[in-house]
N, C-alpha and C. Protein backbone atom coordinates (compact mmCIF):
# COMPACT_ATOMS: atom_id res chain seq x y z
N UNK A 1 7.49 7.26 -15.17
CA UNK A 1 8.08 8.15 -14.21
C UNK A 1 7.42 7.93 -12.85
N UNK A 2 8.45 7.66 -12.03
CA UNK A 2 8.09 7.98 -10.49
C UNK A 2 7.88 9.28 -10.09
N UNK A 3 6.66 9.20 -9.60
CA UNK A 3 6.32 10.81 -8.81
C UNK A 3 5.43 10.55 -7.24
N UNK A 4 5.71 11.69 -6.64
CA UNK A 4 4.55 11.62 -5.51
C UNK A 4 2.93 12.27 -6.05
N UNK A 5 2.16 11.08 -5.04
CA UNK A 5 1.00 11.73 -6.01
C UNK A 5 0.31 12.80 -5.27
N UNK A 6 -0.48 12.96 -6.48
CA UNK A 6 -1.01 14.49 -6.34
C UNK A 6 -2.81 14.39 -5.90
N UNK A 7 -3.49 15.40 -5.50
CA UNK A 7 -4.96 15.25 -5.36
C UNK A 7 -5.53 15.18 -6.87
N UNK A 8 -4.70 15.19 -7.95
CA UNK A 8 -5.54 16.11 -9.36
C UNK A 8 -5.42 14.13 -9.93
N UNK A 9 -4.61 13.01 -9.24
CA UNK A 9 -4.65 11.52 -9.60
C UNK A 9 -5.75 11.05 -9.17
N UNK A 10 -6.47 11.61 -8.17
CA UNK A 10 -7.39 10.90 -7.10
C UNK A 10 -8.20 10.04 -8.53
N UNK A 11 -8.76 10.78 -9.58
CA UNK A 11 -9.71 10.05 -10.43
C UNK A 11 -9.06 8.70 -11.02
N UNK A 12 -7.91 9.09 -11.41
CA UNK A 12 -7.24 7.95 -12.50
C UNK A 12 -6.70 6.42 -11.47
N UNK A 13 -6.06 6.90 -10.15
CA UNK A 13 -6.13 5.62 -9.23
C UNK A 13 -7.60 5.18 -8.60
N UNK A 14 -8.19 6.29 -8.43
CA UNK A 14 -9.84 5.48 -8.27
C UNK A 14 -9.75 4.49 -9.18
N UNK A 15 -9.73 5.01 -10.55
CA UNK A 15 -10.48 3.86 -11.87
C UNK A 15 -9.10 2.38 -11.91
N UNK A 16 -8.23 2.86 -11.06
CA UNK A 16 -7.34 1.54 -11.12
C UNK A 16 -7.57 0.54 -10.07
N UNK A 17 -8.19 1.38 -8.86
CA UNK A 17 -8.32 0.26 -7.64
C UNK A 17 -9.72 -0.11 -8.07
N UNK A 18 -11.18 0.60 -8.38
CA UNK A 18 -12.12 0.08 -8.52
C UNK A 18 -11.95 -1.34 -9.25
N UNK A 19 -12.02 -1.91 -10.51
CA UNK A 19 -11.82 -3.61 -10.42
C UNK A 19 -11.36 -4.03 -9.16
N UNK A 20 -10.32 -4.20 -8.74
CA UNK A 20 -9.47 -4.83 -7.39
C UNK A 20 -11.26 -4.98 -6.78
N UNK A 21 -11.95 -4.30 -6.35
CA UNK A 21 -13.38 -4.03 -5.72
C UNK A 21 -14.37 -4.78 -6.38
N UNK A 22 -14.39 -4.71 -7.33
CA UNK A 22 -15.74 -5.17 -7.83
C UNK A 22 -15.31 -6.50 -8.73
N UNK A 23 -14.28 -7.12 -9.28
CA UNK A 23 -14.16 -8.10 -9.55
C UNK A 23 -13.28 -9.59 -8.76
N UNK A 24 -12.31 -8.93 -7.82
CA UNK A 24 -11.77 -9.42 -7.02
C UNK A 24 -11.91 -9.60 -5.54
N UNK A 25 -11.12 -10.41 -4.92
CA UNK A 25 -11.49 -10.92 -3.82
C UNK A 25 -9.71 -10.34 -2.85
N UNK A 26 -9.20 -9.36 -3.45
CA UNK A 26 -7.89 -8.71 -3.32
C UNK A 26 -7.85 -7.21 -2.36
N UNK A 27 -9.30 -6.85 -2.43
CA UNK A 27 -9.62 -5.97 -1.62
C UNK A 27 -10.89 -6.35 -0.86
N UNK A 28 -11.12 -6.10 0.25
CA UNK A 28 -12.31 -6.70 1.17
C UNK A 28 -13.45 -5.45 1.41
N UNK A 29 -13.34 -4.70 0.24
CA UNK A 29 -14.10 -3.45 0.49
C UNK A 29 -14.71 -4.06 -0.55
N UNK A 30 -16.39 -3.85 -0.37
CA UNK A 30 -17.62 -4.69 -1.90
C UNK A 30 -18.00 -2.83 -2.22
N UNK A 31 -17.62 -2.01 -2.08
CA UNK A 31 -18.21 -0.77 -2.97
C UNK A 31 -16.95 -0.11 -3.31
N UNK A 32 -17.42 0.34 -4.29
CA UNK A 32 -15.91 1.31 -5.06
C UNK A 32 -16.51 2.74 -3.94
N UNK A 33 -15.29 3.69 -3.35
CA UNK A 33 -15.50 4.78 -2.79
C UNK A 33 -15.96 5.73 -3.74
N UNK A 34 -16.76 6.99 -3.50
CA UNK A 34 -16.85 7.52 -5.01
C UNK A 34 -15.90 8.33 -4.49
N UNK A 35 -15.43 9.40 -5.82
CA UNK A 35 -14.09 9.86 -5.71
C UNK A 35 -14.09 10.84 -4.70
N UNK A 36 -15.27 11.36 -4.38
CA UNK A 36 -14.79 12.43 -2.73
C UNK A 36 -14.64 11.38 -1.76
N UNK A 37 -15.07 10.65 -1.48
CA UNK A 37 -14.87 9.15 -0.27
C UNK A 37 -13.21 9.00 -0.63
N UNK A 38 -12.83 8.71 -1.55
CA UNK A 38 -11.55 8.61 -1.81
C UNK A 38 -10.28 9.72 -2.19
N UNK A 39 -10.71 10.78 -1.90
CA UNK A 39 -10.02 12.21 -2.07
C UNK A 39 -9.96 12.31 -0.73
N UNK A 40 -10.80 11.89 0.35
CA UNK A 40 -11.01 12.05 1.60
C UNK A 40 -9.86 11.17 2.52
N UNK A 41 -10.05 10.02 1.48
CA UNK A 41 -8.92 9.12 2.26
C UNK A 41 -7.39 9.07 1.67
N UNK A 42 -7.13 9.69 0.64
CA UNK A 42 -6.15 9.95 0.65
C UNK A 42 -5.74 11.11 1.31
N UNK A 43 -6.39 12.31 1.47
CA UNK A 43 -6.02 13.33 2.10
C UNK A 43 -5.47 12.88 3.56
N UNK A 44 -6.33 11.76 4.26
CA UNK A 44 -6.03 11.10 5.68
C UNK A 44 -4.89 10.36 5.70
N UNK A 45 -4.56 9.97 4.40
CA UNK A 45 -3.25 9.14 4.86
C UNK A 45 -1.99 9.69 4.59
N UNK A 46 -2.05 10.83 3.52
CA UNK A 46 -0.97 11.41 2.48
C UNK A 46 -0.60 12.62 4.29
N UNK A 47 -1.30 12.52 4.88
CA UNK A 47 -1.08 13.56 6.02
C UNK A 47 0.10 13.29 7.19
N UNK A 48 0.13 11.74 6.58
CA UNK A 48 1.48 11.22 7.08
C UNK A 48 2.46 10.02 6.27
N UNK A 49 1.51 9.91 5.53
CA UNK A 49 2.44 8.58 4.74
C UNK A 49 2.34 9.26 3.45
N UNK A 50 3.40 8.65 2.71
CA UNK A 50 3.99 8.75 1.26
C UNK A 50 2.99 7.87 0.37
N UNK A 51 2.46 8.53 -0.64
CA UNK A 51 1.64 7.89 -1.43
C UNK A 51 2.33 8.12 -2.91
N UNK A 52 2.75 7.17 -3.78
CA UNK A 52 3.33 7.67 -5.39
C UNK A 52 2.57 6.77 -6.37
N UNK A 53 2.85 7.53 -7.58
CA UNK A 53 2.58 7.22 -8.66
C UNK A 53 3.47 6.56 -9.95
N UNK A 54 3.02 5.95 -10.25
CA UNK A 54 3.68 5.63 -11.88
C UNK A 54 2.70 6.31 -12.85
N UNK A 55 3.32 7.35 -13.90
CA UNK A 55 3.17 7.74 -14.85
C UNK A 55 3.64 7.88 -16.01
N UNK A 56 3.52 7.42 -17.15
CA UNK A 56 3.95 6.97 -18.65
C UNK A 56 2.83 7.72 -19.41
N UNK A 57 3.43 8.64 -20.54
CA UNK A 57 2.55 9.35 -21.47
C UNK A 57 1.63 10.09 -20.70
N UNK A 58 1.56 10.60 -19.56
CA UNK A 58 0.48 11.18 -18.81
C UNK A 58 -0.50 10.21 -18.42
N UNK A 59 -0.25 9.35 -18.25
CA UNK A 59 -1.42 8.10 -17.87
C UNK A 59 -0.65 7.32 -16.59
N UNK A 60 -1.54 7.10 -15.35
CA UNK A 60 -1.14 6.68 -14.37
C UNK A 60 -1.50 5.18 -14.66
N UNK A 61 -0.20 4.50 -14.25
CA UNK A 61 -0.25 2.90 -14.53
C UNK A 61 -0.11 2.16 -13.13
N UNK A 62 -0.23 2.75 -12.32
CA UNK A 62 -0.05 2.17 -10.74
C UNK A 62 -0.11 3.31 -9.47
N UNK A 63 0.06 2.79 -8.48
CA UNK A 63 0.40 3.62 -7.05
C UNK A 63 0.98 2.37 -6.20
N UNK A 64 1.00 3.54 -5.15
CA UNK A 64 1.78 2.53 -3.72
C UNK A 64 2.00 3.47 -2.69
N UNK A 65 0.92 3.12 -1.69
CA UNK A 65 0.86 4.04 -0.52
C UNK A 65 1.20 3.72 1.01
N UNK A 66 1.75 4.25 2.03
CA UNK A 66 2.17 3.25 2.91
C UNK A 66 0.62 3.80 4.27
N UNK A 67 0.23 3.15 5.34
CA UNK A 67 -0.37 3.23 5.79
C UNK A 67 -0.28 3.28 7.01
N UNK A 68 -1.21 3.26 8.32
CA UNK A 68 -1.31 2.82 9.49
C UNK A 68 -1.71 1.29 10.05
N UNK A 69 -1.33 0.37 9.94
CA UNK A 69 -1.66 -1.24 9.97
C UNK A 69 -2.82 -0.98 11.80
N UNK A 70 -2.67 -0.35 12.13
CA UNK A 70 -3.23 -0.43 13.52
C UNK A 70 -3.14 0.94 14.39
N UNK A 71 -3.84 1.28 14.92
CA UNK A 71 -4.41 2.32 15.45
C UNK A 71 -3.68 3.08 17.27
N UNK A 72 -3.38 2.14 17.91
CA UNK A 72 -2.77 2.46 18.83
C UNK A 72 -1.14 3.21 19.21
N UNK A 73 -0.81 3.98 19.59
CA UNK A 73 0.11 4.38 19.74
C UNK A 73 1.77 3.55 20.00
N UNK A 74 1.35 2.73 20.82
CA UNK A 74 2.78 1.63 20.81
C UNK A 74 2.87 1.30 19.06
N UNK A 75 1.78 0.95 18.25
CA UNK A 75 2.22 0.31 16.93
C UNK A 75 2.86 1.59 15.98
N UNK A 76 2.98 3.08 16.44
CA UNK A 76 3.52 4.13 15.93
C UNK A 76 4.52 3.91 14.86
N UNK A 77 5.21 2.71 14.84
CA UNK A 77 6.53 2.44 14.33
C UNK A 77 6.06 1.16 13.28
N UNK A 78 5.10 0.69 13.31
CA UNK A 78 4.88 0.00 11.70
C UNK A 78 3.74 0.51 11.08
N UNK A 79 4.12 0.56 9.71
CA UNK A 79 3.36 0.65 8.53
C UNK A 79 2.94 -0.79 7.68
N UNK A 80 1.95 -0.15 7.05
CA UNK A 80 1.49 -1.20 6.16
C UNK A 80 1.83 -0.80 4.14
N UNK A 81 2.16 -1.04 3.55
CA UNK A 81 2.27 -0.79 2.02
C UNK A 81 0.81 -1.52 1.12
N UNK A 82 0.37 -1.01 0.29
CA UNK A 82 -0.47 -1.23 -0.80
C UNK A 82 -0.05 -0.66 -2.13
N UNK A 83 -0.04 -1.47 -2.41
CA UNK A 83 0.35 -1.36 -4.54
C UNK A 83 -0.40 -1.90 -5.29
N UNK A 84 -1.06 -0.61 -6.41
CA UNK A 84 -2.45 -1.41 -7.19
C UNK A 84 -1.86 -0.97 -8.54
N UNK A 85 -2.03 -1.65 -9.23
CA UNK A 85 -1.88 -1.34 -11.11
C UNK A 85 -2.99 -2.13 -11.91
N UNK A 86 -2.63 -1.18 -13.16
CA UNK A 86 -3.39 -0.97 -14.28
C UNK A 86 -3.79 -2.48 -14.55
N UNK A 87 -4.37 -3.20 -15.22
CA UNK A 87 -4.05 -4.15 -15.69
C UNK A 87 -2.82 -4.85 -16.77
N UNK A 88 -2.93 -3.78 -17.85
CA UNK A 88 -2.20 -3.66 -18.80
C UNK A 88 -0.58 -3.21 -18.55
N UNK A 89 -0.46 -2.98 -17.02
CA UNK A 89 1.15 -2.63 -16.48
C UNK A 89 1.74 -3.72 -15.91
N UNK A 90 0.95 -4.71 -15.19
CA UNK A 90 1.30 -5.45 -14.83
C UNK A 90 2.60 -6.46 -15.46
N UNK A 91 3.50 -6.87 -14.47
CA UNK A 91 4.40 -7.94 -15.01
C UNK A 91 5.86 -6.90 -16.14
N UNK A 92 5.67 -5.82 -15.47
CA UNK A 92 6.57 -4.88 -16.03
C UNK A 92 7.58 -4.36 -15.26
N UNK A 93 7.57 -4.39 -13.93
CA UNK A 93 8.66 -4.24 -13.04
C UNK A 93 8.23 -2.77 -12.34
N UNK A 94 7.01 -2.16 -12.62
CA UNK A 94 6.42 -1.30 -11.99
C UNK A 94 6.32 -1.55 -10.47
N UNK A 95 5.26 -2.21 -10.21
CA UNK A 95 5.02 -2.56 -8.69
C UNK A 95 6.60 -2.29 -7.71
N UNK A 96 7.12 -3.19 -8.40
CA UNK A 96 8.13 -3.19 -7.57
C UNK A 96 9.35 -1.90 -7.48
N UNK A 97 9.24 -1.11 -8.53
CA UNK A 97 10.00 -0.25 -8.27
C UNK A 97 9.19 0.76 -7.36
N UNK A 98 7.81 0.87 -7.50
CA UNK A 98 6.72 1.54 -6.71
C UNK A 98 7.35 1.50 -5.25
N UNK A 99 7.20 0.06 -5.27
CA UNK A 99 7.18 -1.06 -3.57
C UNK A 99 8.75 -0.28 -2.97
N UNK A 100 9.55 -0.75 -3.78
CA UNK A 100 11.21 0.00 -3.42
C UNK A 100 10.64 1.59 -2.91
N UNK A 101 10.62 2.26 -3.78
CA UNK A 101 10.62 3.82 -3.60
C UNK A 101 10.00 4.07 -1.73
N UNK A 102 8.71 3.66 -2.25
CA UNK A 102 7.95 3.54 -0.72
C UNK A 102 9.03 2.86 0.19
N UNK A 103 9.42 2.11 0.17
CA UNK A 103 10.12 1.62 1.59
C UNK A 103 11.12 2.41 1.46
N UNK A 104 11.82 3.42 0.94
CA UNK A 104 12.83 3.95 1.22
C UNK A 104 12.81 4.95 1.86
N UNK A 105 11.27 5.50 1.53
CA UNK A 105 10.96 6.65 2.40
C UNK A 105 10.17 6.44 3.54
N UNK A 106 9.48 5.07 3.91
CA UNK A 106 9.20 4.55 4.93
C UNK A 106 10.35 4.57 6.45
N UNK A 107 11.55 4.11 5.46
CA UNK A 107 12.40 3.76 6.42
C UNK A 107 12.89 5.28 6.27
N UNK A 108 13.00 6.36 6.15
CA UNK A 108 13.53 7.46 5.98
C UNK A 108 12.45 8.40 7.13
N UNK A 109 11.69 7.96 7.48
CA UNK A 109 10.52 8.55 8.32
C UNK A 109 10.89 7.81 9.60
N UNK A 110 11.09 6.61 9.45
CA UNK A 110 11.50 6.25 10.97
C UNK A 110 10.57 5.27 11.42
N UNK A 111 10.65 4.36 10.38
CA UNK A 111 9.34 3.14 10.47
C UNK A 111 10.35 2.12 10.56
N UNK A 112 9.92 1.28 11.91
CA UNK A 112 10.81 -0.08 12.26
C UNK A 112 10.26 -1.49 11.06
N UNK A 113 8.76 -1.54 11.23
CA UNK A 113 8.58 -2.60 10.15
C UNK A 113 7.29 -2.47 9.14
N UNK A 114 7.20 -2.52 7.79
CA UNK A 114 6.25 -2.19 7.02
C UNK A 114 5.75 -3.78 6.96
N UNK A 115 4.62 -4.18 7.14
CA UNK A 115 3.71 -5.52 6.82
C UNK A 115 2.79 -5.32 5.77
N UNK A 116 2.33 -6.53 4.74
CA UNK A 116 1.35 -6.80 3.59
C UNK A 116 0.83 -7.26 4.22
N UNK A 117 -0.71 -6.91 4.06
CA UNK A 117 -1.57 -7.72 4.61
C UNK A 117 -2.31 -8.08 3.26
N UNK A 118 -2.67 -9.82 2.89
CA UNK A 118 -2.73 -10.04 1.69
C UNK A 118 -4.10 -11.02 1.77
N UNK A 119 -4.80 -10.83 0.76
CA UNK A 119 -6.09 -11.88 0.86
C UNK A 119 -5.34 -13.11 0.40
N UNK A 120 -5.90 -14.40 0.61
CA UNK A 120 -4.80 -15.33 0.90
C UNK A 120 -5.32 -15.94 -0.98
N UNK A 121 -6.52 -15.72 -1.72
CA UNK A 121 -6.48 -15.72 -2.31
C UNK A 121 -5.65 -15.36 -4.30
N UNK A 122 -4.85 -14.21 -3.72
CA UNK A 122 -3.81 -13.04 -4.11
C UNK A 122 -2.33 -13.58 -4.20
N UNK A 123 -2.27 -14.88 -4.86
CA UNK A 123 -0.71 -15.71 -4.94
C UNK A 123 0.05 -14.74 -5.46
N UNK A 124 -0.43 -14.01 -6.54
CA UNK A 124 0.49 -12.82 -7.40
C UNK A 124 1.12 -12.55 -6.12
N UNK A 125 0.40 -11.41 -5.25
CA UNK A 125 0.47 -10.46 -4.49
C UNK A 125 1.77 -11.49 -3.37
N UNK A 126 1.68 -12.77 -2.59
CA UNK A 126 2.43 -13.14 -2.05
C UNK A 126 3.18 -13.38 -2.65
N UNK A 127 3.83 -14.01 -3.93
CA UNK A 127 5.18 -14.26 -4.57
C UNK A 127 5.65 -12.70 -4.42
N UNK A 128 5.24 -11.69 -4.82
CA UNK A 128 5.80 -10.43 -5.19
C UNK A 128 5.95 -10.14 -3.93
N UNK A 129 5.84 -10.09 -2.57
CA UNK A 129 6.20 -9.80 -1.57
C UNK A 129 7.34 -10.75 -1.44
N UNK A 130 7.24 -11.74 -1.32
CA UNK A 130 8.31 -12.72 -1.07
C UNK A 130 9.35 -12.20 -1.85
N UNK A 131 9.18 -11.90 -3.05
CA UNK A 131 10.43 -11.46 -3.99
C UNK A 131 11.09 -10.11 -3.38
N UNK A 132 10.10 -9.05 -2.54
CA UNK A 132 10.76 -8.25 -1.86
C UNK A 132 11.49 -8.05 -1.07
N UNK A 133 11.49 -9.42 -0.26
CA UNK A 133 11.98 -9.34 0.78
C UNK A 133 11.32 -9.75 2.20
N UNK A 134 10.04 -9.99 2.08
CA UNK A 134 9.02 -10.31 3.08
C UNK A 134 8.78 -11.48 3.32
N UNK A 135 8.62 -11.70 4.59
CA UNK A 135 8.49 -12.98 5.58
C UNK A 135 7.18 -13.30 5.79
N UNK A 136 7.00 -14.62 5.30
CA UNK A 136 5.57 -14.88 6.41
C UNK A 136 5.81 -14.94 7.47
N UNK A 137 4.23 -14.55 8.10
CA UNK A 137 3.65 -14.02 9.40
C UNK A 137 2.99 -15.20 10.23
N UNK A 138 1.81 -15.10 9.30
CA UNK A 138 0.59 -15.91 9.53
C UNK A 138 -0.50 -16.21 8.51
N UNK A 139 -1.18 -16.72 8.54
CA UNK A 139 -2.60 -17.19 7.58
C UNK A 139 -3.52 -17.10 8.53
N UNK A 140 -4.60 -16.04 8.25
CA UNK A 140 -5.85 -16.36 9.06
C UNK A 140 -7.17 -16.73 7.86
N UNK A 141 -7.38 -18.19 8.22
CA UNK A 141 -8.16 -18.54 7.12
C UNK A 141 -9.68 -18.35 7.70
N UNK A 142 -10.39 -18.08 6.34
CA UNK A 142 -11.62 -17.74 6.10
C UNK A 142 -11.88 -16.63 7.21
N UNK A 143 -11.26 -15.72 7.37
CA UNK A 143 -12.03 -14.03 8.19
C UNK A 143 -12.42 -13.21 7.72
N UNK A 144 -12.46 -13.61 6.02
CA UNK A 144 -13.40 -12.47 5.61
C UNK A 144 -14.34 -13.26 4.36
N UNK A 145 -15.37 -13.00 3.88
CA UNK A 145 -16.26 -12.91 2.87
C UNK A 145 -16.73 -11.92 2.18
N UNK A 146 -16.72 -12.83 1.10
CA UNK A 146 -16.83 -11.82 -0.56
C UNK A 146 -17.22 -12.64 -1.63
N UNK A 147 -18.40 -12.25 -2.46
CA UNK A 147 -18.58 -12.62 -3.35
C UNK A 147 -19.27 -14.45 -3.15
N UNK A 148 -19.24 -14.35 -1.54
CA UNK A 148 -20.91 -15.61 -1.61
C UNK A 148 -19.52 -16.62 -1.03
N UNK A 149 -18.68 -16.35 -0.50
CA UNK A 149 -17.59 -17.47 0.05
C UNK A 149 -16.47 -16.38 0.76
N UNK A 150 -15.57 -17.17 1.84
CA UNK A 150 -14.96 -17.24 2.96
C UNK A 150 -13.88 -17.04 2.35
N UNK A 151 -12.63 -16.32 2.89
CA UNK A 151 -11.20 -16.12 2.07
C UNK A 151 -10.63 -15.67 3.38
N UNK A 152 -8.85 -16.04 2.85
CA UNK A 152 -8.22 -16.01 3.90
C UNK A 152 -7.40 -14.67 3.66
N UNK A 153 -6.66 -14.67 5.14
CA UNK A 153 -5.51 -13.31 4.67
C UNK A 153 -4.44 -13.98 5.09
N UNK A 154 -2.74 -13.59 4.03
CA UNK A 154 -2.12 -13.85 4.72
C UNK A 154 -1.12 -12.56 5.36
N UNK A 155 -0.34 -12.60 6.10
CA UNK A 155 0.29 -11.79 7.06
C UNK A 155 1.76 -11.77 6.28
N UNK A 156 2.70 -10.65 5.75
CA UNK A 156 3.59 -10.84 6.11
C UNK A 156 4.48 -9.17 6.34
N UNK A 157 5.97 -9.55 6.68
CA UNK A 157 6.62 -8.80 6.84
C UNK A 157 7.95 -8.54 6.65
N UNK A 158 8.33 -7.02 6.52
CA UNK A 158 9.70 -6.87 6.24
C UNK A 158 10.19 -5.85 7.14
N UNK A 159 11.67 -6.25 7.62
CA UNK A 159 11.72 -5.06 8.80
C UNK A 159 12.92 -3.97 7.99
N UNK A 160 12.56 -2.80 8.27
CA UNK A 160 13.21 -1.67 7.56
C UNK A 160 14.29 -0.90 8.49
N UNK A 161 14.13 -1.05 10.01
CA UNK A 161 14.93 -0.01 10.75
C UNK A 161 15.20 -1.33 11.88
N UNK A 162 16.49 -1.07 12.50
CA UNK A 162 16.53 -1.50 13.69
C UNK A 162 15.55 -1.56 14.50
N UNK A 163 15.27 -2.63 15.18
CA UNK A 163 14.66 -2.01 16.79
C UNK A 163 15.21 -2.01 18.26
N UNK A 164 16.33 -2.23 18.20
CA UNK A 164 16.83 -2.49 19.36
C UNK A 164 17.21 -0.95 19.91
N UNK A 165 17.12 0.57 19.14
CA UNK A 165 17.06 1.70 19.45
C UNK A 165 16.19 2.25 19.19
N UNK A 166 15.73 2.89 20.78
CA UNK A 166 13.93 3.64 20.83
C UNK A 166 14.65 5.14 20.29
N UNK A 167 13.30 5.41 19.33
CA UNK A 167 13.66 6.80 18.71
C UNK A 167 12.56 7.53 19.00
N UNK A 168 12.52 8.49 18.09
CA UNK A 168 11.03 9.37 18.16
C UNK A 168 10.08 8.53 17.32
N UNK A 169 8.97 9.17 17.34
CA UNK A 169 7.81 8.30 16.30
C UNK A 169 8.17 8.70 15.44
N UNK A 170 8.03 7.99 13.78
CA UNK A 170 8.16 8.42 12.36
C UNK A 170 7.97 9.71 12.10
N UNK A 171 8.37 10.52 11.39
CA UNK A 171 7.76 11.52 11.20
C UNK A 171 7.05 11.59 9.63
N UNK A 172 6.72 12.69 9.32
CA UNK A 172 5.78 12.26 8.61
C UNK A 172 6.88 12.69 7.37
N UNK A 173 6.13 12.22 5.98
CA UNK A 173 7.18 12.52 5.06
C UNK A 173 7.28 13.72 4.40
N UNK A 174 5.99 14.31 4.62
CA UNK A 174 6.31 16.00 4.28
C UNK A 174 7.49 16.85 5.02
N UNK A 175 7.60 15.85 5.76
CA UNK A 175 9.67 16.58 6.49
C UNK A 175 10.44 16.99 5.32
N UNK A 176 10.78 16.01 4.82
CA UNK A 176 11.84 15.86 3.84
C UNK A 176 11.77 15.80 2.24
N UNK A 177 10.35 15.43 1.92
CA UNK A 177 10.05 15.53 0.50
C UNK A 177 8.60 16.92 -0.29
N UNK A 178 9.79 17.45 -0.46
CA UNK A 178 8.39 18.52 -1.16
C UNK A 178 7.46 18.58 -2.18
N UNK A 179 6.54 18.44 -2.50
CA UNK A 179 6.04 18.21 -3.70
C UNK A 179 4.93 19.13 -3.82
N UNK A 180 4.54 19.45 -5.49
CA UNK A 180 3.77 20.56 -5.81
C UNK A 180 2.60 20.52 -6.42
């Protein structure tokens, strides 16, 4: 089941992104947040972006949250998406129905273009964008280190709204979706 998530998930997507952290080179963060660090940051992002869940038997098997890619006010109009799963979900068609849901309400907020920003290491992660719909950008090789060696990111994107009409900034998605 698709749902929006809740503060009472914060533990069960902690324990899904921590690996991504500590065994991979897929996230560029080397400490797992402990779960108030990460109750903290979801509270910061869920304050404007749509964050959901996959849940089966009461057990969360994924998320997918959309973000701020950049800080300045002109970039008001793109987002960034992240989708993490279980191990054991993987290759099930989760992610991507995750990935769908989110961009629908991305583009329903009033977001011109959502971008992956992907460790260049993360082929999964670029085929599955590509399969979405996303364009490469760019490759910036070796800008980050992890794990005693240099890794690249790659850039890409998908555009969700026109831009050739200036609107208001996105609004946030507690407009239109209520959840309890």
């Amino acid at each position: 089941m698709l749902r929006i998530a809740a503060e009472g998930d914060v533990p069960a997507m902690l324990d899904i992104y921590a690996p991504y952290i500590l065994t991979t080179t897929y996230s560029f963060e080397y400490i797992v947040p402990t779960e108030a660090e990460f109750l903290e940051r979801f509270r910061r992002i869920t304050a404007q972006f749509p964050w959901l869940v996959w849940e089966e038997a009461g057990e969360i098997l994924g998320y997918a949250y959309g973000s701020a890619p950049f800080e300045r006010a002109a970039y008001g109009w793109c987002a960034e998406g992240s989708v993490y799963l279980r191990e054991d979900a993987r290759g099930r068609g989760i992610g991507g129905k995750l990935y769908a849901a989110l961009e629908e309400l991305l583009t329903a907020q009033g977001y011109r273009v959502i971008y992956a920003i992907i460790t260049s290491e993360n082929a999964a992660s670029v085929a599955f964008h590509g399969k979405m719909g996303y364009k490469f950008l760019a490759e910036f090789p070796n800008c980050g280190f992890k794990f005693g060696r240099w890794v690249g990111v790659t850039w890409m994107e998908k555009r969700l709204n026109p831009v050739e009409n200036v609107s208001n900034p996105p609004c946030s998605w507690r407009t239109f979706v209520h959840s309890d």
